[in-house]
PDB file of N, CA and C in Angstrom:
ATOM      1  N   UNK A   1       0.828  -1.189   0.000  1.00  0.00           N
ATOM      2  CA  UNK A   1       0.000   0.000   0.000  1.00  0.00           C
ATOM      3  C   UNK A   1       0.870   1.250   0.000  1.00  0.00           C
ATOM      4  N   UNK A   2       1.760   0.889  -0.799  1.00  0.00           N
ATOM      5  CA  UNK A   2       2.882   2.585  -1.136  1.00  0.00           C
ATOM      6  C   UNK A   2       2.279   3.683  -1.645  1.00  0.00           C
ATOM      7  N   UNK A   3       2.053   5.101  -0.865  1.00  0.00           N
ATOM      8  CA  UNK A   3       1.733   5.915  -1.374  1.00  0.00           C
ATOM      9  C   UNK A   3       2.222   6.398  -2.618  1.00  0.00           C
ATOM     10  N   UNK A   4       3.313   5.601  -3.128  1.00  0.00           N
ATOM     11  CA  UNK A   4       3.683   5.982  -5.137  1.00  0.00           C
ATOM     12  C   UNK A   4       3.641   4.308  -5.420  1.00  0.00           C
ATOM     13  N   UNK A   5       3.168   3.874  -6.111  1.00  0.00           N
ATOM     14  CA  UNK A   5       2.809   2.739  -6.927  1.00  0.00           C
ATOM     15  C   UNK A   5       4.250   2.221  -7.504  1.00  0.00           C
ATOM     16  N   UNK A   6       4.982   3.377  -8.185  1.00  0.00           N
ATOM     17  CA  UNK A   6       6.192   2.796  -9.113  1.00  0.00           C
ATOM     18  C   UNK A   6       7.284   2.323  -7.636  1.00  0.00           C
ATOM     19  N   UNK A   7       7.281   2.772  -6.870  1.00  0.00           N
ATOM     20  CA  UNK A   7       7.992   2.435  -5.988  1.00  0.00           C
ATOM     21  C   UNK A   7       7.895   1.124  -5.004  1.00  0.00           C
ATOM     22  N   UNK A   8       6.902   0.542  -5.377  1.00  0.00           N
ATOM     23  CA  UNK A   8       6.918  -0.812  -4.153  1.00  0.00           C
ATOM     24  C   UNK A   8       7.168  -1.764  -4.298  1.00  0.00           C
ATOM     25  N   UNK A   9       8.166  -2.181  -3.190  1.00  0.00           N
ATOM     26  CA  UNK A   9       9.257  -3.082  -2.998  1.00  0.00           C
ATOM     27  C   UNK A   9       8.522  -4.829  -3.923  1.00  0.00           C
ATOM     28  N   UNK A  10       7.319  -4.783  -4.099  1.00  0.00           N
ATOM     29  CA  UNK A  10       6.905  -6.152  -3.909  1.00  0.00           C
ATOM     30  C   UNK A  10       5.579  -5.705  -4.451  1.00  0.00           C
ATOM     31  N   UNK A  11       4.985  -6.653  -5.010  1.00  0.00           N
ATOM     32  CA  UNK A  11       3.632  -6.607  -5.640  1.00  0.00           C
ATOM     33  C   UNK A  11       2.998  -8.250  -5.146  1.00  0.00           C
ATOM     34  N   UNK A  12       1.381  -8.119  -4.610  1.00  0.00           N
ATOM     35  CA  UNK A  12       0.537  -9.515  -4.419  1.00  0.00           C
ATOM     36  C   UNK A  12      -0.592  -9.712  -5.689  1.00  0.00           C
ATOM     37  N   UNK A  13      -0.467 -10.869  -5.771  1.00  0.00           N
ATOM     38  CA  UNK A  13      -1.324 -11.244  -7.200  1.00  0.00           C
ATOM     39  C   UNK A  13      -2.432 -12.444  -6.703  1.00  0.00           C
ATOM     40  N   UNK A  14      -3.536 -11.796  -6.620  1.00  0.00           N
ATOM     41  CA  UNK A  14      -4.766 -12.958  -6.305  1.00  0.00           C
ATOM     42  C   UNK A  14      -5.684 -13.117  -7.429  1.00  0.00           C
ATOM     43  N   UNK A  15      -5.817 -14.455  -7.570  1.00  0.00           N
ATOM     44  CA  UNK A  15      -7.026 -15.273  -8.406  1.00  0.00           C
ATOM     45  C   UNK A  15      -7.913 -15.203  -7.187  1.00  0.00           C
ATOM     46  N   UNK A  16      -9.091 -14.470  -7.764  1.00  0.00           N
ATOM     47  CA  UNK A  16     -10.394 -14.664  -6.769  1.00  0.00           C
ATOM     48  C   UNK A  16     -11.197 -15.039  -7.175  1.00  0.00           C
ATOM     49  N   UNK A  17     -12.349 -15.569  -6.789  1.00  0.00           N
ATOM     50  CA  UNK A  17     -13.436 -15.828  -7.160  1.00  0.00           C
ATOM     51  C   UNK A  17     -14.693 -14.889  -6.556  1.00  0.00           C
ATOM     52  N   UNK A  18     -15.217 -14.046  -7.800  1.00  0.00           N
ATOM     53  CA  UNK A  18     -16.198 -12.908  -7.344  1.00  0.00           C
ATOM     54  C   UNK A  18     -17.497 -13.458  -6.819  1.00  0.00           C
ATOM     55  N   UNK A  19     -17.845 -14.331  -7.065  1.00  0.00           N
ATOM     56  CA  UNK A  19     -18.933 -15.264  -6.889  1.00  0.00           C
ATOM     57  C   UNK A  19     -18.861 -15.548  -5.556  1.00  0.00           C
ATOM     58  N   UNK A  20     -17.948 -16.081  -4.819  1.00  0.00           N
ATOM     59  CA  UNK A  20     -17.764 -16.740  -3.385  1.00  0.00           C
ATOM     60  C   UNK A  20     -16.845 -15.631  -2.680  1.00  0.00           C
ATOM     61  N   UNK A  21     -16.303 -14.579  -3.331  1.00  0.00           N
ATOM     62  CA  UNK A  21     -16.010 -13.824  -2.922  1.00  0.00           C
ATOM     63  C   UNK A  21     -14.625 -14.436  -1.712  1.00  0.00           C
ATOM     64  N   UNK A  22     -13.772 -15.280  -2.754  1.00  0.00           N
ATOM     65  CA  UNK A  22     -13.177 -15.958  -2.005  1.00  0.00           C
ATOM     66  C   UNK A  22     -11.568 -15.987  -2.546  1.00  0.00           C
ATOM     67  N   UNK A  23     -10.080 -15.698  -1.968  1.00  0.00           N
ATOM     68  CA  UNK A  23      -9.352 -15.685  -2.986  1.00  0.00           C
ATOM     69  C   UNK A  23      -8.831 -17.784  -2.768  1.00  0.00           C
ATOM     70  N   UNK A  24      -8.185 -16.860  -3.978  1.00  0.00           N
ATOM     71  CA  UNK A  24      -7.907 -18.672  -4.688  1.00  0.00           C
ATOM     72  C   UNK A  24      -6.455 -18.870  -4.449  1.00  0.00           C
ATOM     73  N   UNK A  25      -5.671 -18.115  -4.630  1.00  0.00           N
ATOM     74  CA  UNK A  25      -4.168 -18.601  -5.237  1.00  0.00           C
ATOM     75  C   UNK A  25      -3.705 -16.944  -4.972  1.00  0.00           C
ATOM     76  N   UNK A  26      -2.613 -16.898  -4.035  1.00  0.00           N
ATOM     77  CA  UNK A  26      -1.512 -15.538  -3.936  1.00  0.00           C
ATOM     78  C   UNK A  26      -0.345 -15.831  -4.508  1.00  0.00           C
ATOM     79  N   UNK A  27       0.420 -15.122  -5.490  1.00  0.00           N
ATOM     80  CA  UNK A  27       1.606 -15.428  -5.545  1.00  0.00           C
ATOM     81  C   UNK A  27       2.049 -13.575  -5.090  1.00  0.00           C
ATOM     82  N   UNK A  28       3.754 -13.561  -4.929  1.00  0.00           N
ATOM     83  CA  UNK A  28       4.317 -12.162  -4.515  1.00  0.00           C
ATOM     84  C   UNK A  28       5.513 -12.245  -5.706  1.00  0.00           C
ATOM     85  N   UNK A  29       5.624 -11.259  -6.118  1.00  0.00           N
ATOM     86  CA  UNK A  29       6.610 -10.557  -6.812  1.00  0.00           C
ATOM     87  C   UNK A  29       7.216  -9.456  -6.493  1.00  0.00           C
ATOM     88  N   UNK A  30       8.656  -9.833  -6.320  1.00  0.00           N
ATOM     89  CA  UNK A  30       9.519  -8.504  -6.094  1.00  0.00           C
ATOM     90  C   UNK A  30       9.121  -7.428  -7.352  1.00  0.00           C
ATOM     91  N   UNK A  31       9.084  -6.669  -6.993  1.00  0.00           N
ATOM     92  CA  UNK A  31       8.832  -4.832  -7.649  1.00  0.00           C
ATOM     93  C   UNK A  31      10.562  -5.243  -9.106  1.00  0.00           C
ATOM     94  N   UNK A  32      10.317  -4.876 -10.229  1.00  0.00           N
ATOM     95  CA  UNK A  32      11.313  -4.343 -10.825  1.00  0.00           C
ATOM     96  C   UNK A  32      11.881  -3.423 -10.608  1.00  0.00           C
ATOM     97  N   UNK A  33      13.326  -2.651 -10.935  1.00  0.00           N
ATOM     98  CA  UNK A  33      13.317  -1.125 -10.462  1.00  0.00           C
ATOM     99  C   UNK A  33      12.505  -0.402 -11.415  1.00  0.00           C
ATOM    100  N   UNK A  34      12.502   0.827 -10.829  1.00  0.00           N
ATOM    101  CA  UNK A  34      11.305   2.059 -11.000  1.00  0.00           C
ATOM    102  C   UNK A  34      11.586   2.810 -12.223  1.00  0.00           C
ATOM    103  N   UNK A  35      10.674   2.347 -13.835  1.00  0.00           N
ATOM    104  CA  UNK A  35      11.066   2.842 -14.881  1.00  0.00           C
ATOM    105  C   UNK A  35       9.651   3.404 -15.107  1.00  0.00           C
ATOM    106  N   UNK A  36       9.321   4.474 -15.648  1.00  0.00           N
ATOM    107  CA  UNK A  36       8.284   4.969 -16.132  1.00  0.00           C
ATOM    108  C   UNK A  36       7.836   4.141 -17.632  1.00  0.00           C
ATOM    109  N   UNK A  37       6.271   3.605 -16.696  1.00  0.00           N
ATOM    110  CA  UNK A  37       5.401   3.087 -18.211  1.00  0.00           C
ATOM    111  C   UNK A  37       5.645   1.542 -18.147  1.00  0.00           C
ATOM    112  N   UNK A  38       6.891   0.877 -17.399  1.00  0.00           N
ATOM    113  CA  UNK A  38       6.707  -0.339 -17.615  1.00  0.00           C
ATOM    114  C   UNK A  38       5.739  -0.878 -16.784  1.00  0.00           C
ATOM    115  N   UNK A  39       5.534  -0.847 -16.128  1.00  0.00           N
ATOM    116  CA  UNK A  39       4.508  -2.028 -14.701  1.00  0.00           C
ATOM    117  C   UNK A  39       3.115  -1.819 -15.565  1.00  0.00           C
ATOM    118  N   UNK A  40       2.137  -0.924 -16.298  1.00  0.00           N
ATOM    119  CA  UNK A  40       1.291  -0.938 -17.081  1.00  0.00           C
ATOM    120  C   UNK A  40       1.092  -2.325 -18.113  1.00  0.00           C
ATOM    121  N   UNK A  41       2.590  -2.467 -18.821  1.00  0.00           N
ATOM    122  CA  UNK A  41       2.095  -3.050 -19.597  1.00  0.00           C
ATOM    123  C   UNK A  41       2.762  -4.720 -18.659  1.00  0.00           C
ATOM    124  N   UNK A  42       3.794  -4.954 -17.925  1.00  0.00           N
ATOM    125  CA  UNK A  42       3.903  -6.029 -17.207  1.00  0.00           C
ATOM    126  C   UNK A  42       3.192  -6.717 -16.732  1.00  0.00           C
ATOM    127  N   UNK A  43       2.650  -5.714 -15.768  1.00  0.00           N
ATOM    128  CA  UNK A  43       1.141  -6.451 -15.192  1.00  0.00           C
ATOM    129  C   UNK A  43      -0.066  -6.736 -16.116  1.00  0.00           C
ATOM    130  N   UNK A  44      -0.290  -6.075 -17.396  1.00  0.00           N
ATOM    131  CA  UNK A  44      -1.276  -6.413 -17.979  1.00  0.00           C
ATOM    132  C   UNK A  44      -0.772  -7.544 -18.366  1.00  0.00           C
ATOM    133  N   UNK A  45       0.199  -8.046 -18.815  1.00  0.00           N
ATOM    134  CA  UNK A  45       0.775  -9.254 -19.268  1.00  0.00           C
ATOM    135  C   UNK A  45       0.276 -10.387 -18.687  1.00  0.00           C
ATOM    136  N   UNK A  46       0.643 -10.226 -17.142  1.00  0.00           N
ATOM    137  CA  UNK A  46       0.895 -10.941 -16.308  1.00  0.00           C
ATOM    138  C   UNK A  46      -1.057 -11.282 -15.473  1.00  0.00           C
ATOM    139  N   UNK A  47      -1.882 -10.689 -16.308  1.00  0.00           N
ATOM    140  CA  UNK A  47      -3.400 -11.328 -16.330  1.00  0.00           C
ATOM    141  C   UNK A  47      -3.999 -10.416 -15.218  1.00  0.00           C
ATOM    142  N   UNK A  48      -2.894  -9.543 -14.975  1.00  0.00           N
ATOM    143  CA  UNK A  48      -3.557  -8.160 -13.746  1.00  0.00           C
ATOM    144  C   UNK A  48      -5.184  -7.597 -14.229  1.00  0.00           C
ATOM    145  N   UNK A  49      -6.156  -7.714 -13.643  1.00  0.00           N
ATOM    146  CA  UNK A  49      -7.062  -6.884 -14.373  1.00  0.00           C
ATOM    147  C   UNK A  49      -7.687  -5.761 -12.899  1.00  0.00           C
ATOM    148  N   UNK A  50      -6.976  -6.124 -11.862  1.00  0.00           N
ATOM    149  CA  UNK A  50      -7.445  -4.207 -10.897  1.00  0.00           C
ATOM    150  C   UNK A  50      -6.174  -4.422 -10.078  1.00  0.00           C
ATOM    151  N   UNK A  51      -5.996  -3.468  -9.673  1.00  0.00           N
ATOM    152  CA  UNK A  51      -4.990  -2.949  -8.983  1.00  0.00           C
ATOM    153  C   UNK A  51      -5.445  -1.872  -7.659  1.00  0.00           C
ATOM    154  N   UNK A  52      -5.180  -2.268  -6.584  1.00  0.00           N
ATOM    155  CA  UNK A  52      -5.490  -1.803  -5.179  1.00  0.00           C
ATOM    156  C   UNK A  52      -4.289  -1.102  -4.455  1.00  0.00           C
ATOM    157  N   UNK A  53      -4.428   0.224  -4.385  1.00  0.00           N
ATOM    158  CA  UNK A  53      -2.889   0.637  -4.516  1.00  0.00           C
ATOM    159  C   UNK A  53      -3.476   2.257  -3.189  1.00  0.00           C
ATOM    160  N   UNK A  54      -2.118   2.273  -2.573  1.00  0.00           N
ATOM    161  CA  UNK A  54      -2.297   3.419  -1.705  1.00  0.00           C
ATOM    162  C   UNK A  54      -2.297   4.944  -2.706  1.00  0.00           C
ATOM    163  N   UNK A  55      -1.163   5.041  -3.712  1.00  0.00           N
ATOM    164  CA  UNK A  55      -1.532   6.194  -4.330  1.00  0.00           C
ATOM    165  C   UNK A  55      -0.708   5.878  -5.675  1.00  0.00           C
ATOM    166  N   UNK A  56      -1.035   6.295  -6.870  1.00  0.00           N
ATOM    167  CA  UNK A  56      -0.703   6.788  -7.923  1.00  0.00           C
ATOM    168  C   UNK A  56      -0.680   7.707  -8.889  1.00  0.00           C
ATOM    169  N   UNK A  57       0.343   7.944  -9.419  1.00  0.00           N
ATOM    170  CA  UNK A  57       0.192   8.793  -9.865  1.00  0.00           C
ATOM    171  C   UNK A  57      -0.911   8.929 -11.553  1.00  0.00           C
ATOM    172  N   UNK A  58      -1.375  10.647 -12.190  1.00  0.00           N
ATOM    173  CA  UNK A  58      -2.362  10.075 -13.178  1.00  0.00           C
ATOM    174  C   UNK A  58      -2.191   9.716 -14.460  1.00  0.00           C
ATOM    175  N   UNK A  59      -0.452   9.828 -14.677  1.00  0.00           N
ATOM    176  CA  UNK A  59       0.048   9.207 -16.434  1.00  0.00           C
ATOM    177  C   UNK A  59      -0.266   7.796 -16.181  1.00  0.00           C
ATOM    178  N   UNK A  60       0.172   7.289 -15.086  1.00  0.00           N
ATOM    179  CA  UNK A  60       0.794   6.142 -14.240  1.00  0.00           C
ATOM    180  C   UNK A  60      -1.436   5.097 -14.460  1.00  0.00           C
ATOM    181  N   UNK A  61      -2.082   6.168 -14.274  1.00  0.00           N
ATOM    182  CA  UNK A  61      -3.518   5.432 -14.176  1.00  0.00           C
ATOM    183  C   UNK A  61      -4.064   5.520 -15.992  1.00  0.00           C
ATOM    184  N   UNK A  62      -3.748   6.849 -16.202  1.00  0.00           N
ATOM    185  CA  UNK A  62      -3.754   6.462 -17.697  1.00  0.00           C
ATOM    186  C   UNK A  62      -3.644   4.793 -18.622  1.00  0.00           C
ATOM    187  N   UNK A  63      -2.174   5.191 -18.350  1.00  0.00           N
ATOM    188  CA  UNK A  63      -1.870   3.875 -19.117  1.00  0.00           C
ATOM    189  C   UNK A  63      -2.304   2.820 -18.303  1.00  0.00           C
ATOM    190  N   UNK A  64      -2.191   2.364 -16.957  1.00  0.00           N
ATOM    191  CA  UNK A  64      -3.534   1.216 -16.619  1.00  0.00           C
ATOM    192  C   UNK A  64      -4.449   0.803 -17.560  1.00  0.00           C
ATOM    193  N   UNK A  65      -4.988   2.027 -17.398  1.00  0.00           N
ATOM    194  CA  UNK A  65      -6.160   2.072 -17.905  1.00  0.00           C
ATOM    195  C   UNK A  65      -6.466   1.572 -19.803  1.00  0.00           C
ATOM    196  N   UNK A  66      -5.270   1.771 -20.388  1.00  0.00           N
ATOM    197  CA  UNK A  66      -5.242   2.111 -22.289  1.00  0.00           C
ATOM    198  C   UNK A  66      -4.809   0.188 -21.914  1.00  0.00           C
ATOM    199  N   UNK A  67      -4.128  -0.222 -20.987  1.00  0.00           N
ATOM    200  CA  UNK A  67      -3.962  -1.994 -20.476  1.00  0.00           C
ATOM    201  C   UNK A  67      -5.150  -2.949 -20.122  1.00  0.00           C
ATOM    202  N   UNK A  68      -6.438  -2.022 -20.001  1.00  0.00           N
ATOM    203  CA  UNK A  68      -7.192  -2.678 -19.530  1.00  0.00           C
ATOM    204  C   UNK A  68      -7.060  -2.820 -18.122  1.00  0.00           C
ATOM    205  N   UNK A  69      -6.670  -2.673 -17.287  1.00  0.00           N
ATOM    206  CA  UNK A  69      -6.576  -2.642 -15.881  1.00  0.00           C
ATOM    207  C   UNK A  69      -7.041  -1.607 -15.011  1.00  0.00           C
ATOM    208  N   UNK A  70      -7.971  -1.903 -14.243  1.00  0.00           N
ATOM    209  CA  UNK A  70      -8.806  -0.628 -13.272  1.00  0.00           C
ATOM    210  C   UNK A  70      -7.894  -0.551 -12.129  1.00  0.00           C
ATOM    211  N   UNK A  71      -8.271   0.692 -11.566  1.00  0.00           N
ATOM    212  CA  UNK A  71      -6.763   0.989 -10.815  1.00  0.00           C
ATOM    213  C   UNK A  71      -7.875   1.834  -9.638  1.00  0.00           C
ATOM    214  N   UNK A  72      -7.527   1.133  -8.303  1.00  0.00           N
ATOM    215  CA  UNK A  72      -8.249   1.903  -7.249  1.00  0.00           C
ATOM    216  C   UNK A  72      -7.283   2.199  -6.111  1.00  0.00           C
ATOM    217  N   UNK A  73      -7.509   3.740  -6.023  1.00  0.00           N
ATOM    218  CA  UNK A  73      -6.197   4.249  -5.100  1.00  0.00           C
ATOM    219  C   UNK A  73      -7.062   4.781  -3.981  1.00  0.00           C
ATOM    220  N   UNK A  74      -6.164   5.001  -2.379  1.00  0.00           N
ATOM    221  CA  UNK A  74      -6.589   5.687  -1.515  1.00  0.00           C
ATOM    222  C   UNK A  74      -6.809   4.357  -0.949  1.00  0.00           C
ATOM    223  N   UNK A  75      -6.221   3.033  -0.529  1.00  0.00           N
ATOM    224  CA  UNK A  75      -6.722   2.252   0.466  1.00  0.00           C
ATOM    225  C   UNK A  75      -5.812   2.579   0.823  1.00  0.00           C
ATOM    226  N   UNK A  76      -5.674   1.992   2.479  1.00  0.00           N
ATOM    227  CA  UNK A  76      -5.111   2.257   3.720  1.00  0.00           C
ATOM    228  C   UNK A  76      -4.698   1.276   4.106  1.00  0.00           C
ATOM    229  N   UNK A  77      -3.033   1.170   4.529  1.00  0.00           N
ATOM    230  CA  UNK A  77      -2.416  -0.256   4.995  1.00  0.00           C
ATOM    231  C   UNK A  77      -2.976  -0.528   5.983  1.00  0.00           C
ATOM    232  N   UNK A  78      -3.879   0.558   6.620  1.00  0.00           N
ATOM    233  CA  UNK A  78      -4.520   0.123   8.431  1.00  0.00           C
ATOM    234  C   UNK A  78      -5.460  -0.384   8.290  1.00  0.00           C
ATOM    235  N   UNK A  79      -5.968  -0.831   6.719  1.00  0.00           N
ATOM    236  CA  UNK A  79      -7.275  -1.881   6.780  1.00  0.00           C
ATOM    237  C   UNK A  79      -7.105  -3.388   6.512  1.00  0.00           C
ATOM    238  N   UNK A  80      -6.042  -3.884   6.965  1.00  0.00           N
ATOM    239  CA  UNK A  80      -5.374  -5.066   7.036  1.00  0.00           C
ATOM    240  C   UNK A  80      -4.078  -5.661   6.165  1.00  0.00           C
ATOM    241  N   UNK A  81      -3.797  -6.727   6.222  1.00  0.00           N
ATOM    242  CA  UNK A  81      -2.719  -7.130   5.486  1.00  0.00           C
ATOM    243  C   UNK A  81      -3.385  -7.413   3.948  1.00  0.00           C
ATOM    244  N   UNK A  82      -2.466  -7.288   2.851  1.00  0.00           N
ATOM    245  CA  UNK A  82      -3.263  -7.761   1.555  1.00  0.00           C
ATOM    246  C   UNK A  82      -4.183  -8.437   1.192  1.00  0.00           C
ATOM    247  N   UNK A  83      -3.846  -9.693   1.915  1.00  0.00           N
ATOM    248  CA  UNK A  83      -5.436 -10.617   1.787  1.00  0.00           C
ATOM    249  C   UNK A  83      -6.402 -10.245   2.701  1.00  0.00           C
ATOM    250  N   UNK A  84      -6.192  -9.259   3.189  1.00  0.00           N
ATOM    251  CA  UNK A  84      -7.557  -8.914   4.490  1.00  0.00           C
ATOM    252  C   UNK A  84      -8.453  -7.793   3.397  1.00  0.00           C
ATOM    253  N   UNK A  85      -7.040  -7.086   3.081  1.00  0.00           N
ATOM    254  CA  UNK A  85      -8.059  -5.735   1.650  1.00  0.00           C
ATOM    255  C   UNK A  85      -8.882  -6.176   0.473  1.00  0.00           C
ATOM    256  N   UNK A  86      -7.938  -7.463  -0.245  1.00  0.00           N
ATOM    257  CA  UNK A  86      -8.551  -7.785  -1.200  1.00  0.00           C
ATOM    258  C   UNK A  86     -10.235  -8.263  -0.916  1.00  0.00           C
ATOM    259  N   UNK A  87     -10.365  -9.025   0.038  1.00  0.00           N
ATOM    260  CA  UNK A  87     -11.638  -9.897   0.723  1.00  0.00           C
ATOM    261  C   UNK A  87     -12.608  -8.911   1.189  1.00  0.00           C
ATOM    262  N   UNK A  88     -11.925  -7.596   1.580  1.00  0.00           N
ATOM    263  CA  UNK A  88     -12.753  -6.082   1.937  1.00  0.00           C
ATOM    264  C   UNK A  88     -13.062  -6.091   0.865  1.00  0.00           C
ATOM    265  N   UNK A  89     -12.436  -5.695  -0.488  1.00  0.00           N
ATOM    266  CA  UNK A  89     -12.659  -4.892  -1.647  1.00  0.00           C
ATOM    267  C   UNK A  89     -13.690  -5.850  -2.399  1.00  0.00           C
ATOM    268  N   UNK A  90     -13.629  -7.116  -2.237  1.00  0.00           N
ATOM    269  CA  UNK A  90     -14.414  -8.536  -2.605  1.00  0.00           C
ATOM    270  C   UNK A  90     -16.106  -7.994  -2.679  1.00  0.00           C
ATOM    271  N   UNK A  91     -15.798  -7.948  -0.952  1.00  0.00           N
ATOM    272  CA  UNK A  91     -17.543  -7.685  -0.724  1.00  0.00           C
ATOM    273  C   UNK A  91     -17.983  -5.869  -0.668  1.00  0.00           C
ATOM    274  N   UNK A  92     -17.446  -5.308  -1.650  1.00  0.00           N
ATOM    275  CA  UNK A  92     -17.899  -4.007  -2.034  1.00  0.00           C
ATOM    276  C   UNK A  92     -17.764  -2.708  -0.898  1.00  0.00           C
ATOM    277  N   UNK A  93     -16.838  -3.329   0.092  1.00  0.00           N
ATOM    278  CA  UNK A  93     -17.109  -2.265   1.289  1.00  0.00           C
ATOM    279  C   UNK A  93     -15.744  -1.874   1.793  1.00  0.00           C
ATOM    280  N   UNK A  94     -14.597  -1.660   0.463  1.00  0.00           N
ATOM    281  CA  UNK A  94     -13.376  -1.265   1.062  1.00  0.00           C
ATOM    282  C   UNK A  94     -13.839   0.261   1.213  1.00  0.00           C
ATOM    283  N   UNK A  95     -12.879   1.201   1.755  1.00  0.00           N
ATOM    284  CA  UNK A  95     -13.061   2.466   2.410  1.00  0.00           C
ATOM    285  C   UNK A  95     -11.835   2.966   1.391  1.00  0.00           C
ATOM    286  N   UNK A  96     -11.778   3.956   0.692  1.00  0.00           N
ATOM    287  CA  UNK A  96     -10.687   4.261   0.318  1.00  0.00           C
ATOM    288  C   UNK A  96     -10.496   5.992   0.352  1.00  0.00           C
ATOM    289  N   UNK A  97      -9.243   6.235   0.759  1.00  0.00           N
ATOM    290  CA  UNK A  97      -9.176   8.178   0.682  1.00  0.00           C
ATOM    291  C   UNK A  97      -8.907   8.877  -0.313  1.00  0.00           C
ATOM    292  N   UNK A  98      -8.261   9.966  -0.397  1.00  0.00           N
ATOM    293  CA  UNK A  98      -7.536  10.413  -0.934  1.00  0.00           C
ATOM    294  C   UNK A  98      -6.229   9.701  -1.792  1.00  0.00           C
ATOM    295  N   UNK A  99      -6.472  10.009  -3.301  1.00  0.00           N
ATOM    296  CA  UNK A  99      -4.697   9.561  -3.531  1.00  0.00           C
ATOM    297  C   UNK A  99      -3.479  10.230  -3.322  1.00  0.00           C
ATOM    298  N   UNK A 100      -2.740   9.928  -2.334  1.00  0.00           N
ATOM    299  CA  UNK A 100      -1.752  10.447  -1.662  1.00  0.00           C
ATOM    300  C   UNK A 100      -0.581  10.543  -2.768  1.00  0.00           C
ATOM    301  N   UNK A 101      -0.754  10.077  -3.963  1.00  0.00           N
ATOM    302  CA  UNK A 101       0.370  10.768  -5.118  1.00  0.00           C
ATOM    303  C   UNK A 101       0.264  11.732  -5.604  1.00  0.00           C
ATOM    304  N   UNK A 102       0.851  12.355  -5.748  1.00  0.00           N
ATOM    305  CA  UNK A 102       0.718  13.996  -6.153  1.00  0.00           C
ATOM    306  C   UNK A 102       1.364  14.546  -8.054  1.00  0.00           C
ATOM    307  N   UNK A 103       1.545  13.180  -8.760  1.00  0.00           N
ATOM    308  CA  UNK A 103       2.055  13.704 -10.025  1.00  0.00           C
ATOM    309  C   UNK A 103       1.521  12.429 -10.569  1.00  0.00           C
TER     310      UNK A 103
END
């Protein structure tokens, strides 16, 4: 939940099931270093289709977005560990703020 997206150390990847509202399978990936424009099209690669992120920036949601990937910023690491947010965000009632990226 890094308030800049290009910067975090590590990325979590869940197969869920929207139906049971249940996740399936986590894998973790170390973060590449921090190049503008790549993680857009990586993660789209890599079968990403939303992204739950403390803040990003809006070139950075752009291209998400031109990837097919929905991009929801402003959750809060104080609403649990990754699999506690995703299972929030599951059943429609994550809380999210402000995006704390500023470019």
């Amino acid at each position: 939940m890094c308030a800049h997206f290009g910067h975090c150390e590590s990325f979590y990847f869940f197969d869920v099931d929207p139906e049971t509202k249940t996740i399936m399978k986590k894998v973790t990936m170390t973060a590449p270093p921090h190049e503008p424009g790549l993680l857009p099209k990586l993660l789209s690669e890599k079968g990403v289709n939303i992204i739950i992120s403390g803040g990003m920036g809006g070139r950075a949601q752009q291209l998400f977005s031109q990837n097919g990937v929905q991009v929801v910023t402003g959750a809060s690491p104080d609403s649990g560990s990754p699999e506690e947010i995703v299972k929030i965000y599951l059943t429609g009632s994550l809380q999210t703020g402000a995006n704390p990226c500023d470019h």
